[in-house]
Protein backbone atom coordinates (compact mmCIF):
# COMPACT_ATOMS: atom_id res chain seq x y z
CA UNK A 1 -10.84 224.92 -30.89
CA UNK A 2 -7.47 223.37 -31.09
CA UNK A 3 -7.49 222.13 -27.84
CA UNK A 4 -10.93 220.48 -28.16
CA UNK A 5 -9.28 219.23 -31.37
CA UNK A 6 -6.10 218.05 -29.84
CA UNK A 7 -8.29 216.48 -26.64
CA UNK A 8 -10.09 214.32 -29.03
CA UNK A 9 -6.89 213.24 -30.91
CA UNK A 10 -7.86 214.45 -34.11
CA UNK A 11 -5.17 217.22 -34.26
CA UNK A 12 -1.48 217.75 -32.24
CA UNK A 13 -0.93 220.83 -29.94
CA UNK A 14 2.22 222.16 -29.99
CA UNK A 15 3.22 225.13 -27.56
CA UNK A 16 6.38 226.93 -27.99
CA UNK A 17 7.55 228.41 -24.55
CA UNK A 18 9.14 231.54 -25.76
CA UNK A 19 8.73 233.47 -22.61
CA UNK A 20 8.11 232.66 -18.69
CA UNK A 21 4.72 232.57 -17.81
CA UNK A 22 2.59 230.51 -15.23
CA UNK A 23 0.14 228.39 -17.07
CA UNK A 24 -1.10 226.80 -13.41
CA UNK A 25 -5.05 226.75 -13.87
CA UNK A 26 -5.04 227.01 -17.36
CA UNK A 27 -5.95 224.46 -19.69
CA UNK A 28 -2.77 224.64 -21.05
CA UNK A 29 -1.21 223.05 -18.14
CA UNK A 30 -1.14 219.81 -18.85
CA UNK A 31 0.51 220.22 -22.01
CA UNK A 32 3.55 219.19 -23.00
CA UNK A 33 5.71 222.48 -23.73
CA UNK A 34 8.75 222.41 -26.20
CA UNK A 35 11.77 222.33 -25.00
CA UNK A 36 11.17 220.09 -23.20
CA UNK A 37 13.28 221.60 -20.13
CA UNK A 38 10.63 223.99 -19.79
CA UNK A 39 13.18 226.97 -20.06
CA UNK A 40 12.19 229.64 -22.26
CA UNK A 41 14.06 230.87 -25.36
CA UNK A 42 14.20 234.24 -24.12
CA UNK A 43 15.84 233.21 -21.41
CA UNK A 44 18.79 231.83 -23.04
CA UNK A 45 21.69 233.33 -25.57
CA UNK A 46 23.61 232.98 -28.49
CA UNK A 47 24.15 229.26 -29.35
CA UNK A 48 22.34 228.02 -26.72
CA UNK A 49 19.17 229.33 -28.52
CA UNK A 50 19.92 228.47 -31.79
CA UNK A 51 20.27 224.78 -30.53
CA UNK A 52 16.60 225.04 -28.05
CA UNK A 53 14.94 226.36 -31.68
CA UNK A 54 16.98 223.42 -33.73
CA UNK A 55 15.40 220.79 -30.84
CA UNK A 56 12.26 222.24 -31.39
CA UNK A 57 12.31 222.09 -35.05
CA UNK A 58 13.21 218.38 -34.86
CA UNK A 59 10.14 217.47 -32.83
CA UNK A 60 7.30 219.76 -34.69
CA UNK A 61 9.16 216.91 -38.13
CA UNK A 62 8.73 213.96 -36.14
CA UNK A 63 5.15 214.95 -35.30
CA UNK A 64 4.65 215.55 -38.84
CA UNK A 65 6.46 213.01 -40.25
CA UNK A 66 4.21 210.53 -37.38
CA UNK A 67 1.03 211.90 -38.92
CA UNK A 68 1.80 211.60 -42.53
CA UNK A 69 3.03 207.99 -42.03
CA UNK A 70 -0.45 207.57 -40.79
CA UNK A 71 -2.93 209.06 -42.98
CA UNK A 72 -5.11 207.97 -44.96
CA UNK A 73 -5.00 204.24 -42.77
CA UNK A 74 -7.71 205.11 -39.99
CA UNK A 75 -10.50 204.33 -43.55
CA UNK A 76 -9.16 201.23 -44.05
CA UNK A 77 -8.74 199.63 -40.01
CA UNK A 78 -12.77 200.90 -39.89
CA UNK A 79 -13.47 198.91 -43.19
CA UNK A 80 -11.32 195.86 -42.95
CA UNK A 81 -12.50 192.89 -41.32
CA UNK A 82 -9.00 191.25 -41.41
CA UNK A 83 -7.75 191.23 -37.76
CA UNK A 84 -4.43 190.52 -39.10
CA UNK A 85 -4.19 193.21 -41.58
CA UNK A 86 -4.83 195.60 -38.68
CA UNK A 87 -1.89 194.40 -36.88
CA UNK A 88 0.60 194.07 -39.20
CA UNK A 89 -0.53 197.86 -40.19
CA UNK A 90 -0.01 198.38 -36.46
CA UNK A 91 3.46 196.38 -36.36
CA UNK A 92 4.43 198.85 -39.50
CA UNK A 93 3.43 202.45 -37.37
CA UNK A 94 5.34 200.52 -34.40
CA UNK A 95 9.02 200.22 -36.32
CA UNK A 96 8.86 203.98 -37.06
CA UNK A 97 11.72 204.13 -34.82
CA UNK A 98 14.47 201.22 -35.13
CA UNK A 99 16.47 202.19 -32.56
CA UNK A 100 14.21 202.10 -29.82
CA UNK A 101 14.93 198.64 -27.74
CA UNK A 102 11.69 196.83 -26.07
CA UNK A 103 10.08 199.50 -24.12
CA UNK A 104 7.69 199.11 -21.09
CA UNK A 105 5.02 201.54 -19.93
CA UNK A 106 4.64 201.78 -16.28
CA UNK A 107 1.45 203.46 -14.22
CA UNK A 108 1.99 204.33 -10.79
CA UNK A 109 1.19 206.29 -7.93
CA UNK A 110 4.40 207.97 -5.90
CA UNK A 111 3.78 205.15 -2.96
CA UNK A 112 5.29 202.28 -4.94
CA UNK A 113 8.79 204.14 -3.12
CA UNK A 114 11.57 201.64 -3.54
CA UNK A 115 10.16 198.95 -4.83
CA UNK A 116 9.54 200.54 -8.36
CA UNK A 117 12.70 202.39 -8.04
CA UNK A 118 14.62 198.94 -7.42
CA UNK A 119 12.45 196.97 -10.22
CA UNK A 120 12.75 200.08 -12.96
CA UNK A 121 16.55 199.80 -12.31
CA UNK A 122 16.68 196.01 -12.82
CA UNK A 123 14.60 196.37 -15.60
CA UNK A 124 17.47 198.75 -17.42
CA UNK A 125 20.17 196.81 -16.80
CA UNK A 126 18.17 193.43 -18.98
CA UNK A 127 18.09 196.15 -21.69
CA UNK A 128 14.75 197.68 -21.56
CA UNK A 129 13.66 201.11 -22.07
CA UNK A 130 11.24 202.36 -19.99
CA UNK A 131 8.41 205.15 -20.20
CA UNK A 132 5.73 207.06 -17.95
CA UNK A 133 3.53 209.71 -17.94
CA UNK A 134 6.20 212.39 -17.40
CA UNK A 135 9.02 210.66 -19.60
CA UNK A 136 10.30 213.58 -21.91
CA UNK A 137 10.84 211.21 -24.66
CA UNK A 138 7.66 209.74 -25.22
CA UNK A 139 6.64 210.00 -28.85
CA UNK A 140 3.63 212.33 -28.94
CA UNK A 141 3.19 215.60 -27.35
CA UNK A 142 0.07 218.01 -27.36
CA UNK A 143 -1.75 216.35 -24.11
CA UNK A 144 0.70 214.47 -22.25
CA UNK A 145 -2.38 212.00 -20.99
CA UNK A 146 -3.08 211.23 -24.94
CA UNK A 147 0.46 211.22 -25.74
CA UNK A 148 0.57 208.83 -22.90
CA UNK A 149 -2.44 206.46 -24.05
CA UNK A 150 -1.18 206.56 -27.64
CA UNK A 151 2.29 205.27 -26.56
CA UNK A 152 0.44 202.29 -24.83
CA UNK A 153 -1.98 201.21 -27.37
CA UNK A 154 0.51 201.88 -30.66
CA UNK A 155 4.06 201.63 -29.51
CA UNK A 156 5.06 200.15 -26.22
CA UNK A 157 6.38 196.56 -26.11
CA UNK A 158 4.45 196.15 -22.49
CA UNK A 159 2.66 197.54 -20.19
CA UNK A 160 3.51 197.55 -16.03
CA UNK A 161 0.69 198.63 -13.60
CA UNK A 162 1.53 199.25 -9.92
CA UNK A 163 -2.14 199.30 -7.92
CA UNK A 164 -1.16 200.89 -4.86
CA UNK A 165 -3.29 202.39 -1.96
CA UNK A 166 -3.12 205.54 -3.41
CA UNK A 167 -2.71 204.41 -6.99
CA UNK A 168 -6.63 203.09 -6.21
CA UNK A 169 -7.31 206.69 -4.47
CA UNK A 170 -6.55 208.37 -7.57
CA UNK A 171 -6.82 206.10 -10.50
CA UNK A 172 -6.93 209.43 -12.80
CA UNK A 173 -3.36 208.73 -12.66
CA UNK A 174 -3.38 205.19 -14.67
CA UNK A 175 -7.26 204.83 -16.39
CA UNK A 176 -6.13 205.63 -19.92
CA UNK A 177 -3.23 204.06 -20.26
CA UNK A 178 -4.80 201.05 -18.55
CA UNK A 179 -7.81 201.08 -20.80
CA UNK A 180 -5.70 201.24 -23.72
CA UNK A 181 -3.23 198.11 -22.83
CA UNK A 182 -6.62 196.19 -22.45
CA UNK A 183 -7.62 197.27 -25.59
CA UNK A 184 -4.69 196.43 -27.47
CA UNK A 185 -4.67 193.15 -25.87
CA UNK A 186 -7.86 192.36 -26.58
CA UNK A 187 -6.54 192.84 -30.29
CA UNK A 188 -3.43 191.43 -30.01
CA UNK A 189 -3.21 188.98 -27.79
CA UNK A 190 0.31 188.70 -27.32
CA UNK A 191 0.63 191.70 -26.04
CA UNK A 192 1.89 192.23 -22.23
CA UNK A 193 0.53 193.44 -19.47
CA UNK A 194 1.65 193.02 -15.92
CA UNK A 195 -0.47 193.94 -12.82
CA UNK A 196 1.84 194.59 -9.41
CA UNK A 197 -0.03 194.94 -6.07
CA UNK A 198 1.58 197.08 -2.93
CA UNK A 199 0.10 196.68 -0.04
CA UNK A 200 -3.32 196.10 -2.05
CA UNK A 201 -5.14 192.79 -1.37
CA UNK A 202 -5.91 190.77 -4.60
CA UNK A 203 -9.80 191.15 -3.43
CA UNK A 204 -9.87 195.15 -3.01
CA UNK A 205 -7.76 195.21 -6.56
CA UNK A 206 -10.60 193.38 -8.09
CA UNK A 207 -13.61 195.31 -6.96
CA UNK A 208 -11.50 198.45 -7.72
CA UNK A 209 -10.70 197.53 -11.04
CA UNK A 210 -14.54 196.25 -11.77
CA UNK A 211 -15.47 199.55 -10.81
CA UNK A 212 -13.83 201.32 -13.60
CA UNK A 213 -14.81 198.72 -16.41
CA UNK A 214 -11.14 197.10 -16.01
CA UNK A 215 -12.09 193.84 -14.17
CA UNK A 216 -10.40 191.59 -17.02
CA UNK A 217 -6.58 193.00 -15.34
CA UNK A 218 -6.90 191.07 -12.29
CA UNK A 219 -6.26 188.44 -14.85
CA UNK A 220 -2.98 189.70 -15.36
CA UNK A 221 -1.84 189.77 -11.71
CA UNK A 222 1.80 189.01 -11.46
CA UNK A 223 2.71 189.57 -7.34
CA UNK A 224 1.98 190.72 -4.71
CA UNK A 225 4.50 193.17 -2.68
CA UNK A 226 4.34 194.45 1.15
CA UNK A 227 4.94 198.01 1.20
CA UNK A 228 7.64 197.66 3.09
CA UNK A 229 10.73 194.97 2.36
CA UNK A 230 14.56 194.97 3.61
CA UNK A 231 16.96 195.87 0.66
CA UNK A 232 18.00 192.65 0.43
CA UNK A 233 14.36 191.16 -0.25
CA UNK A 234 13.69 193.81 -2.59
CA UNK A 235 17.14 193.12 -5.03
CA UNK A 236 17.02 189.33 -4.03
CA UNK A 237 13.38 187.80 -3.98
CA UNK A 238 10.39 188.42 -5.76
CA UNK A 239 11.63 191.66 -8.22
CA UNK A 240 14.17 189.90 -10.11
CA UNK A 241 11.64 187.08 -10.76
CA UNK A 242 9.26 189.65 -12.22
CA UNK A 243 12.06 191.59 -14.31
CA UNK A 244 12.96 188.59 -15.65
CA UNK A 245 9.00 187.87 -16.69
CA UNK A 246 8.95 191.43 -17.93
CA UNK A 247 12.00 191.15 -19.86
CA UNK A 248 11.12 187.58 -21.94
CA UNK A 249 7.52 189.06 -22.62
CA UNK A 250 8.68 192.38 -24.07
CA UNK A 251 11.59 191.64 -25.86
CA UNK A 252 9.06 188.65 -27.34
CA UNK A 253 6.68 191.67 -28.60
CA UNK A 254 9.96 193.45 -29.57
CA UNK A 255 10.60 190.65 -32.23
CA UNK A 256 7.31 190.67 -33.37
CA UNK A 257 7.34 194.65 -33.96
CA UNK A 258 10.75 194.11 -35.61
CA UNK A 259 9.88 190.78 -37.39
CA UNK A 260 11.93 187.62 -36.64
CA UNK A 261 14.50 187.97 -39.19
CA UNK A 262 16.99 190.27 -38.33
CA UNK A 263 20.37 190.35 -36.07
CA UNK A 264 20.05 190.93 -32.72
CA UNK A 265 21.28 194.17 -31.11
CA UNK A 266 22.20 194.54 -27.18
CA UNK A 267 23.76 197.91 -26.47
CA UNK A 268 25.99 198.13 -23.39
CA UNK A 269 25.77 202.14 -21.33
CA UNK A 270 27.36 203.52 -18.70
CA UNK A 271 28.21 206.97 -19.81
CA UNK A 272 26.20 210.31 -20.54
CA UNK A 273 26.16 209.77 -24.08
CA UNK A 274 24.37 206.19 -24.98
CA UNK A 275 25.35 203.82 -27.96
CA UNK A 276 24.50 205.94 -31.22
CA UNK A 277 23.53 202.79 -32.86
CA UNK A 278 21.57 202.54 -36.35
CA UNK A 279 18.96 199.96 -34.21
CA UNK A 280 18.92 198.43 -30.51
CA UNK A 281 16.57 195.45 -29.47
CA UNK A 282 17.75 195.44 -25.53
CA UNK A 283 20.10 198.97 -24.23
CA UNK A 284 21.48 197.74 -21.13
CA UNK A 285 21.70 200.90 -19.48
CA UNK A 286 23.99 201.01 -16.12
CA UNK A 287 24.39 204.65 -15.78
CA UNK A 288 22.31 204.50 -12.69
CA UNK A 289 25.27 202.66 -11.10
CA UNK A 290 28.31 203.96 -12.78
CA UNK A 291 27.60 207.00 -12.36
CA UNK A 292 27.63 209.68 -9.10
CA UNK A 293 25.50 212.13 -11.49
CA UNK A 294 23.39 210.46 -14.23
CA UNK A 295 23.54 213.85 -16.27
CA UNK A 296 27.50 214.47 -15.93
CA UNK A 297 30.23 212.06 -16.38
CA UNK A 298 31.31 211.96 -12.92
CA UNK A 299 32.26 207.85 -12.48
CA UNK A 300 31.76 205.47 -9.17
CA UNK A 301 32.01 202.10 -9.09
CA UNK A 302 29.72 199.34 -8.50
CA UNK A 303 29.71 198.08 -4.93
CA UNK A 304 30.36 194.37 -4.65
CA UNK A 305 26.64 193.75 -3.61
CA UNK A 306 26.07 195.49 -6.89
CA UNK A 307 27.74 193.78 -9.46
CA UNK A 308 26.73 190.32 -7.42
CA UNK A 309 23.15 191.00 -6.89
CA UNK A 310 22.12 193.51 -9.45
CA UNK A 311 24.65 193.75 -12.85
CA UNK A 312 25.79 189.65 -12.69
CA UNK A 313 21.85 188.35 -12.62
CA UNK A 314 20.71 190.69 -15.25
CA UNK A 315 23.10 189.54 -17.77
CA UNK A 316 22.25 186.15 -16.85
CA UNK A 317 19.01 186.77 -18.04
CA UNK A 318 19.65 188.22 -20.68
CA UNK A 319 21.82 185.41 -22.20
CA UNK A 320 19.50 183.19 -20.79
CA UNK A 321 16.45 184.55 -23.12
CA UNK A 322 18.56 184.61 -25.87
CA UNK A 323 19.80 180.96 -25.48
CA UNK A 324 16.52 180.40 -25.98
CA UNK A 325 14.74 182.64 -28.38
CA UNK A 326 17.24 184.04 -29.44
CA UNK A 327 19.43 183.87 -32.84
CA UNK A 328 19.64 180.74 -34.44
CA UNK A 329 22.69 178.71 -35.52
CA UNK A 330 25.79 180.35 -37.23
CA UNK A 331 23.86 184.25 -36.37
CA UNK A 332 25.72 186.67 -34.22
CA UNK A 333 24.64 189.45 -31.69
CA UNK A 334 25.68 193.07 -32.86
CA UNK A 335 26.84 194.81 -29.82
CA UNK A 336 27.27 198.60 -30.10
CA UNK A 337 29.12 200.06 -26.49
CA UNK A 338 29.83 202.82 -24.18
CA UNK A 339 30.58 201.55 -21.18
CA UNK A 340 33.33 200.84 -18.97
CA UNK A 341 36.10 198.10 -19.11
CA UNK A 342 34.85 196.04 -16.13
CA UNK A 343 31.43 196.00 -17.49
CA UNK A 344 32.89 195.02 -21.21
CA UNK A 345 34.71 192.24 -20.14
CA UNK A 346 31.97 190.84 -17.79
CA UNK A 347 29.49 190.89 -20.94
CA UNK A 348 32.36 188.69 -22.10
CA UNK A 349 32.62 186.43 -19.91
CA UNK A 350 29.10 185.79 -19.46
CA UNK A 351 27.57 185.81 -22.99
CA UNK A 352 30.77 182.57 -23.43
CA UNK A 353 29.75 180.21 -26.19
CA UNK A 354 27.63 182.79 -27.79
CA UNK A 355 28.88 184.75 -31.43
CA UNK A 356 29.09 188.71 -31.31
CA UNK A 357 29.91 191.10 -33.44
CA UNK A 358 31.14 194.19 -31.31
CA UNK A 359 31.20 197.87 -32.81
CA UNK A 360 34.53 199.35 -33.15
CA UNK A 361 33.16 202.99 -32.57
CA UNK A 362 36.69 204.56 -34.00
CA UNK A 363 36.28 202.74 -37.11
CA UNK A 364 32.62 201.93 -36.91
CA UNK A 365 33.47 198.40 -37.90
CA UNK A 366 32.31 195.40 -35.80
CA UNK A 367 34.85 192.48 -34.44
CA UNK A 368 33.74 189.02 -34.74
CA UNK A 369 34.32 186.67 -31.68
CA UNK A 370 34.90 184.06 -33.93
CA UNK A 371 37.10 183.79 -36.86
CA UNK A 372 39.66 181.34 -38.84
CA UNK A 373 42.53 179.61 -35.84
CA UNK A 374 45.57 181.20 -35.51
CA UNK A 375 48.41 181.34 -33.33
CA UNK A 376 50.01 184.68 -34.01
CA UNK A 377 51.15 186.85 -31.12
CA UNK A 378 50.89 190.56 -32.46
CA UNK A 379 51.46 191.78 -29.04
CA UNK A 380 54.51 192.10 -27.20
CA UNK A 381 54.53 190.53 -23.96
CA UNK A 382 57.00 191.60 -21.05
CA UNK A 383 57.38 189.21 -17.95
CA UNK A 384 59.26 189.54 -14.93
CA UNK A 385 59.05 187.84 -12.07
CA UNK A 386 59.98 189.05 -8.25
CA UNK A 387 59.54 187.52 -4.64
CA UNK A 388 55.81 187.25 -3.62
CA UNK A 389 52.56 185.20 -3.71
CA UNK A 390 53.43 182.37 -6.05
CA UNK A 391 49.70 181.95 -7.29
CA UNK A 392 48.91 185.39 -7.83
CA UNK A 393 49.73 187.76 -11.13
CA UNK A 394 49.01 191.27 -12.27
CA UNK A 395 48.25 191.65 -15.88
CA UNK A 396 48.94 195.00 -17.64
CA UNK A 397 47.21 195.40 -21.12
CA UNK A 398 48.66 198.88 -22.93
CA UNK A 399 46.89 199.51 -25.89
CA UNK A 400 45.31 202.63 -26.02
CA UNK A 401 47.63 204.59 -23.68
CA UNK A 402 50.50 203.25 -21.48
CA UNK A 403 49.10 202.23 -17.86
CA UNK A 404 52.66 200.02 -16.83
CA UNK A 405 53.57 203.01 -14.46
CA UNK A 406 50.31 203.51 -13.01
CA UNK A 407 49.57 200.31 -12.36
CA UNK A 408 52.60 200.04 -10.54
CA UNK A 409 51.89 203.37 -8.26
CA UNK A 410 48.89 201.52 -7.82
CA UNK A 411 49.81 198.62 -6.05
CA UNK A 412 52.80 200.62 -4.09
CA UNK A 413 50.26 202.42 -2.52
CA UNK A 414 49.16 201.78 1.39
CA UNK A 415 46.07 199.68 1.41
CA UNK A 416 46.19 198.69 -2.62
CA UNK A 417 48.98 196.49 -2.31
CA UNK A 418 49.03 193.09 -4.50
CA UNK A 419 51.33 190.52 -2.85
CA UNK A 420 51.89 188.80 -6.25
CA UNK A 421 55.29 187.20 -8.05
CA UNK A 422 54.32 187.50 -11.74
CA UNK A 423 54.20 190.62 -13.72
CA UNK A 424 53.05 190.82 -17.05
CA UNK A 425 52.66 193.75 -19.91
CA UNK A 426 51.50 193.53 -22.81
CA UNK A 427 51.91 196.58 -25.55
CA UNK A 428 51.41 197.01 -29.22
CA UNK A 429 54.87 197.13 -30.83
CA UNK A 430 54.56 200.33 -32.48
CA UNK A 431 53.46 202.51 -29.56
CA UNK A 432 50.36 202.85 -27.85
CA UNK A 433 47.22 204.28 -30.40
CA UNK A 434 44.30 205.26 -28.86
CA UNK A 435 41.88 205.47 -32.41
CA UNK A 436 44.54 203.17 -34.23
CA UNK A 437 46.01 200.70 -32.11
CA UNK A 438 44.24 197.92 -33.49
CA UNK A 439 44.09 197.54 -37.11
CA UNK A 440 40.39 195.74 -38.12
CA UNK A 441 38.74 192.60 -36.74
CA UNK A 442 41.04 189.83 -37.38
CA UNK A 443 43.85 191.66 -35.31
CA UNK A 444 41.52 191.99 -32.48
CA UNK A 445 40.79 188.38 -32.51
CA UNK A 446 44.49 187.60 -32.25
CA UNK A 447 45.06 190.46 -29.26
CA UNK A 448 41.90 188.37 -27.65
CA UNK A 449 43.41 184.79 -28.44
CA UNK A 450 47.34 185.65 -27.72
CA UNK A 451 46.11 186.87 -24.18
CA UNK A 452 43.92 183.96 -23.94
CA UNK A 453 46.48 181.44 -24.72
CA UNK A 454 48.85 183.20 -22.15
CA UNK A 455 46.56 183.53 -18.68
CA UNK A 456 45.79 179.93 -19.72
CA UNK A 457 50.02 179.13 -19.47
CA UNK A 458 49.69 180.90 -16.30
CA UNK A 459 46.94 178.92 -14.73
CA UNK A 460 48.90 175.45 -15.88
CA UNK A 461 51.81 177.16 -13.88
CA UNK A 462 50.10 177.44 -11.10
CA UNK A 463 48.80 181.16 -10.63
CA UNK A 464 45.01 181.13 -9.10
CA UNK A 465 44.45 184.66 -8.86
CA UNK A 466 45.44 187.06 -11.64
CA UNK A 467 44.69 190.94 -10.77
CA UNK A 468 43.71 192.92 -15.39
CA UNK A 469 44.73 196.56 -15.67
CA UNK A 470 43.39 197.66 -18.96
CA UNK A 471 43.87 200.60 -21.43
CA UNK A 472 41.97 199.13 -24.50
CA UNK A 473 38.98 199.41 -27.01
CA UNK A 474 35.91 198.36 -25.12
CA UNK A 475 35.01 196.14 -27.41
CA UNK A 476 38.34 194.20 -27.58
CA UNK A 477 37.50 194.06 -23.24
CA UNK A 478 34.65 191.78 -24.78
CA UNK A 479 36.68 189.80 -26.74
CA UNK A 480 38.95 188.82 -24.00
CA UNK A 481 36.32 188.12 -22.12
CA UNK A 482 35.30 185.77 -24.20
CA UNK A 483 37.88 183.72 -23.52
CA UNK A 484 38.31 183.50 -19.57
CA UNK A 485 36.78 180.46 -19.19
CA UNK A 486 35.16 179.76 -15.88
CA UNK A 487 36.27 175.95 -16.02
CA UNK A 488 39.64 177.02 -16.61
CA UNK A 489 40.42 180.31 -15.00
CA UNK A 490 40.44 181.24 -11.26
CA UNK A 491 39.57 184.42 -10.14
CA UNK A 492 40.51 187.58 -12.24
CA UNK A 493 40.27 191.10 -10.68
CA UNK A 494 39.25 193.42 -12.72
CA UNK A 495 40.27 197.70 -12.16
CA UNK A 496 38.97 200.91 -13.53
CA UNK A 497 40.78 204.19 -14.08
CA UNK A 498 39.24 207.46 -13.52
CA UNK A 499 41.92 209.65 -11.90
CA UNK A 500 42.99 206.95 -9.96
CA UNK A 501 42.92 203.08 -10.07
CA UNK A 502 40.26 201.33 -8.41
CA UNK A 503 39.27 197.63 -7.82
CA UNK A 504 35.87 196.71 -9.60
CA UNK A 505 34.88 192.96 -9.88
CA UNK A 506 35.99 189.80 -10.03
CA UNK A 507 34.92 187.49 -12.31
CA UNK A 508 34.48 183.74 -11.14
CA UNK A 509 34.82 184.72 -7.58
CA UNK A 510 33.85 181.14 -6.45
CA UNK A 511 37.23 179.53 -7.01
């Protein structure tokens, strides 16, 4: 009885897995089991149960919770005739959950190979979350196919199909949640959908589609991909032209789910642990590519082809849509951040001209880019100069620990050294702080401006190529980056520490 119940959507089905057993050929198979992890309580000890019973005890309330925020509404959406009422009821159910950025549903079959792979990674790093069938996060459990068709017709921002040849072979893969994006289109018409054929021709997609009642998607054809593309067409041609159509549309239907007036909120990710912020409109999540092992903090860096073809053009589009849909005159971004320096200061530099408000996570305060002129100097800055390239300098920037020594083993060592004549540190005059080092937002600004002001004396003197070592709060990284300004500054070099110094990026490379 429940599960006829819980097929039909009138009631949820929750299982508890409390010991192993093999549910293969049992209509309990294609339920979603809590945890999640599938690993039974009895299998684990101590505090490690305690927190699998906590998680589950959290999900059973959000179900609830879910289900009382609806009831009592399905009476009136059958009785009202007002279209609009409908969807601003829907808009309410959708903001259940603030800090969920624009989200896109994707259908596939498992031949989409690295084209999907390549586009879903794109699509991450412009901010967007992303869900499937098999995504352990999705809202709903009981049947994952109705928790599946419920996320597409109530909560996602868009929805992505991939029509494959075997996507078309096996279309019990994609039919609900197809049926309900056309559904929810049909009733709000802004809503998203894109259609992505692989190795399909338009013609077969459209008698396929006809054939299961869903001729109206061929109207909603996007591209058309070969199975099989170099790398370098995949990041470079026709993917990044459909993440950024994927991006404006569902970060549109994000605004409309979150209602136009209210600050916008990028979060910047690159560790285990994301942003912990109170809401998020776009996560930009690199952990993909900053990471060896997405679930331990075991850091890599970006290759160049990376940052150039992948991390530089999403950003771009990013500011891009917000330039122009974004906040209006005299508003400010609130960016919340865990991610590393190069990334920080590359967010910076490309979101110039642009007013954010970035979360000091030891204070949980958030530093202005913009703020009253001044032209005090409240760090100390040590210069020497030595025999070398007369255009190039190394920048130290000792804030949160002291990195002057390393930097220097650094560049002593075979195949890292900088042929440069200029050496500068900076440090804060009362010792290095990692939680208190700088005080609130106005001393950030200065640390930001005083550093600005000085690679700017540098450039006038005639260094083209300065190489930033940083120990700093990420968000101050943004702050400076603010201020290297492309017309003004040549290339600056940018290095991560994690055991070791490494090179990262440069920013304005063309110079």
């Amino acid at each position: 009885m429940a599960l006829k119940r819980a097929t039909s959507g009138e009631a949820e089905l929750i299982p508890i897995l409390y010991k192993t057993v093999d549910l293969g050929g049992t209509d309990l198979a294609e339920l979603q089991l809590l945890p999640r992890n599938g690993e039974a309580l009895a299998q684990r000890e101590g505090d490690n149960r305690n927190k699998a019973w906590k998680e589950i005890a959290e999900e059973i309330r959000k179900i609830w919770e879910a289900l009382d925020a609806g009831s009592g509404t399905e009476e009136k959406e059958r009785t009202t005739m007002d279209a609009g009422q409908s969807e601003a009821h829907r808009s309410q159910q959708q903001e259940q959950d603030p800090t969920r950025p624009a989200t896109v549903f994707i259908s596939s079959a498992g031949d989409a190979g690295k084209n999907r792979e390549q586009l879903e990674l794109m699509l991450r790093l412009r901010g967007l979350k992303l869900w499937h069938r098999d995504s352990e996060d999705l809202p709903f459990l009981g049947l994952r196919e109705k928790a599946a068709e419920r996320a597409v017709s109530e909560l996602a921002d868009a929805y992505l199909l991939y029509l494959t040849p075997e996507a078309l072979k096996k279309p019990q893969l994609w039919l609900p949640e197809a049926h309900a994006a056309l559904t929810r289109h049909e009733s709000e018409l802004g809503f998203p959908i894109v259609v992505i054929l692989q190795g399909v021709s338009r013609k077969r997609a459209q008698n396929a589609l006809a054939k299961v009642s869903l001729g109206k998607l061929t109207n909603f054809i996007a591209d058309e991909l070969e199975p099989e593309v170099s790398q370098q067409e995949v990041v470079s041609g026709k993917l990044r032209s459909l993440a950024r159509k994927i991006l404006r549309e569902a970060f549109r239907q994000r605004r409309v789910r979150a209602g136009e007036n209210h600050e916008i909120w990028i979060g910047l990710r690159t560790f285990v642990f994301g942003e912990g912020s109170p809401r998020l409109d776009l996560s930009v999540d690199a952990r993909r590519l900053f990471l060896e092992d997405e679930n331990r903090d075991v850091r890599r860096v970006p290759t160049v082809a990376e940052w150039q073809d992948l991390i530089v053009p999403a950003l771009q589009d990013i500011k891009g849509l917000l330039t122009a849909i974004g906040p209006g005159s005299g508003e400010s971004l609130k960016v919340p951040i865990k991610a590393v320096y190069s990334l920080t200061y590359l967010f910076g530099f490309i979101f110039q001209g642009m007013r954010l408000q970035v979360r000091d996570e030891a204070r949980q305060q958030y530093w202005d880019t913009e703020g009253p002129q001044s032209d005090s100097s409240p760090l100390t800055c040590d210069e020497s100069i030595q025999e070398g390239d007369s255009q190039t300098a190394v920048v130290a920037i000792s804030i949160s620990n002291n990195i002057e020594n390393d930097v220097k083993v650094y560049m002593q060592q075979a195949g890292n050294k900088i042929d440069y004549s200029c050496f500068i540190h900076y440090s804060m005059p009362e010792g290095v702080d990692h939680t208190r080092g700088v005080r609130d937002g106005n001393h950030a600004l200065a640390i930001a401006r005083q550093i600005g002001r000085d690679l700017r004396r540098l450039r006038s003197q005639g260094i083209a190529h300065i190489h930033l070592f940083s120990s700093l709060p990420a968000g101050l990284a943004v702050l400076i980056g603010q201020q290297l300004n492309a017309s003004v500054f040549g290339p600056v070099s940018l290095y991560e520490f994690s055991a070791a110094y490494r090179y990262a990026y440069t920013l304005n490379q063309k110079e």
